[in-house]
Protein backbone atom coordinates (compact mmCIF):
# COMPACT_ATOMS: atom_id res chain seq x y z
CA UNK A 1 16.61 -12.98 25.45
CA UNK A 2 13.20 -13.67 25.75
CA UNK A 3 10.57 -16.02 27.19
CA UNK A 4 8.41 -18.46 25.41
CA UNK A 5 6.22 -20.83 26.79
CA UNK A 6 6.24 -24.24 24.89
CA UNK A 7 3.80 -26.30 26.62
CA UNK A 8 1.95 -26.28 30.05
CA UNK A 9 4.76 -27.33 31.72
CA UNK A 10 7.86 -25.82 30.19
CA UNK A 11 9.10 -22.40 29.31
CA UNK A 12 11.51 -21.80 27.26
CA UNK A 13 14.04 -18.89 26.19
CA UNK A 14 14.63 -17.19 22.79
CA UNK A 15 18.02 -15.78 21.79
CA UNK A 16 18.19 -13.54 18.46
CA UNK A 17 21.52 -13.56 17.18
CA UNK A 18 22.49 -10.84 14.10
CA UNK A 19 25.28 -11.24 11.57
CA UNK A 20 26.87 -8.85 9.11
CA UNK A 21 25.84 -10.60 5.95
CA UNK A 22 21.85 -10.17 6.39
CA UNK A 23 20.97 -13.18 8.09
CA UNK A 24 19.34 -13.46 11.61
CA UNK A 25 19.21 -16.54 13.75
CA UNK A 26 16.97 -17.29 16.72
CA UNK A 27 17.81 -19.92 19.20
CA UNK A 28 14.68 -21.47 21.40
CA UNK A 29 16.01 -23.68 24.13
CA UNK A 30 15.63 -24.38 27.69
CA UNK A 31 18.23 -25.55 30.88
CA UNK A 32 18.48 -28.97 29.24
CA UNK A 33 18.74 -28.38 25.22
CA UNK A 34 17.66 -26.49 21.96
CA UNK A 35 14.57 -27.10 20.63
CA UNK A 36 14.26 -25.21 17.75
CA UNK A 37 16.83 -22.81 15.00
CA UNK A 38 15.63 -20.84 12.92
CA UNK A 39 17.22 -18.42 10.08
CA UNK A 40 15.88 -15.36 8.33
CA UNK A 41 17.47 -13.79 5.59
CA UNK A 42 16.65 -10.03 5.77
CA UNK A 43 18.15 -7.44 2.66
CA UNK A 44 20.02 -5.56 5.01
CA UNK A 45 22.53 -5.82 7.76
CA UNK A 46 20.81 -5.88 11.26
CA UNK A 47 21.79 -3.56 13.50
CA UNK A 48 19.94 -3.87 16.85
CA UNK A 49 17.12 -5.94 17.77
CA UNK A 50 14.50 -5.65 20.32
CA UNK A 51 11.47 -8.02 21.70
CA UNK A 52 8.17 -5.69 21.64
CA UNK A 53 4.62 -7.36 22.98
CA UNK A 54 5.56 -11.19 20.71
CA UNK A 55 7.16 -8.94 17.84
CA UNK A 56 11.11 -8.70 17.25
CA UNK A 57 11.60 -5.50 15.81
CA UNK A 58 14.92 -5.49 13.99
CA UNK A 59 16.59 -2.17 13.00
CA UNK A 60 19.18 -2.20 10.25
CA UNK A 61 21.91 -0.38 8.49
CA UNK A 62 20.34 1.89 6.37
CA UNK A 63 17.80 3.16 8.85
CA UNK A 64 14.59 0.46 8.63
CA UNK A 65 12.77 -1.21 11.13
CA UNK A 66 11.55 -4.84 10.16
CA UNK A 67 9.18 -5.98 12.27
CA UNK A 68 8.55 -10.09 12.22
CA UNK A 69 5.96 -11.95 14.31
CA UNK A 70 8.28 -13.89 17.23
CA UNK A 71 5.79 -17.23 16.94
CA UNK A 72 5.91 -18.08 13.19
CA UNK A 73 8.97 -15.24 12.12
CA UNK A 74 7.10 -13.80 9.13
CA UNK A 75 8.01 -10.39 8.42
CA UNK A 76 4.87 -8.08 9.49
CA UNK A 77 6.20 -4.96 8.15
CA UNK A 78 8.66 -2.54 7.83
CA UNK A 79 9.36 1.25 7.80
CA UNK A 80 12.03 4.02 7.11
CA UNK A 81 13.31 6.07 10.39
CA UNK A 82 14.08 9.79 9.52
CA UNK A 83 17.91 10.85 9.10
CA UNK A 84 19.10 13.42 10.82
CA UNK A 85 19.92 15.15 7.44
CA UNK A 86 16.14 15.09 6.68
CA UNK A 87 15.34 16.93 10.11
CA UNK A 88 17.53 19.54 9.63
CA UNK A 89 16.51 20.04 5.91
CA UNK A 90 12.91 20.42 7.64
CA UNK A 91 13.34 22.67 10.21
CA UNK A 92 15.85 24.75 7.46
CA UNK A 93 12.41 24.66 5.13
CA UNK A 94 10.64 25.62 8.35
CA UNK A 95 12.68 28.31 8.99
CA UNK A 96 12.32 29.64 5.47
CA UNK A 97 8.44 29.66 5.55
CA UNK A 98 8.15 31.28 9.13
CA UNK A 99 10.62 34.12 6.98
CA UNK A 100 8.82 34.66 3.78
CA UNK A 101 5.25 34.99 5.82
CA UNK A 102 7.06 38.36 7.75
């Protein structure tokens, strides 16, 4: 959940909600009612989400971050985490180098 102040007087709270067919809701409300629902479609199945300084950075199933803008929910960008495979295929490559120069 996280804060959002709507006008001078009134605050209210955002709550991102994922699904498993790609679509991601966001619920603005405060103690009396919701103000606001919005939907984003996204390619992917989101996995975890995560409010960073007025950015929701969304992590999904096949290992991207999406990164959307929390006041207007365009998508900012998005980029590729490394697998685990690809670490160890680095360090293997490493490994190999460090060999072949002694």
């Amino acid at each position: 959940m996280m804060n959002r102040q709507i006008d001078e007087n009134t605050t209210g709270n955002e709550i991102w909600l994922s699904h498993n067919n790609g679509e991601v809701d966001m619920l603005l409300g405060t103690q009396n009612s919701w103000l606001q629902h919005v939907r984003i479609d996204t390619p992917v199945v989101p996995y975890a989400m995560c409010c960073v300084d007025g950015y929701i950075w969304i992590g999904d199933n096949t290992g991207q971050l999406h990164i959307y803008l929390s006041t207007n929910f365009g998508c900012v960008g998005n980029f590729r985490l490394e697998t685990d495979r690809q670490k160890v295929s680095v360090k293997e490559k490493t490994k190999n180098c460090y060999k072949n120069l002694h």
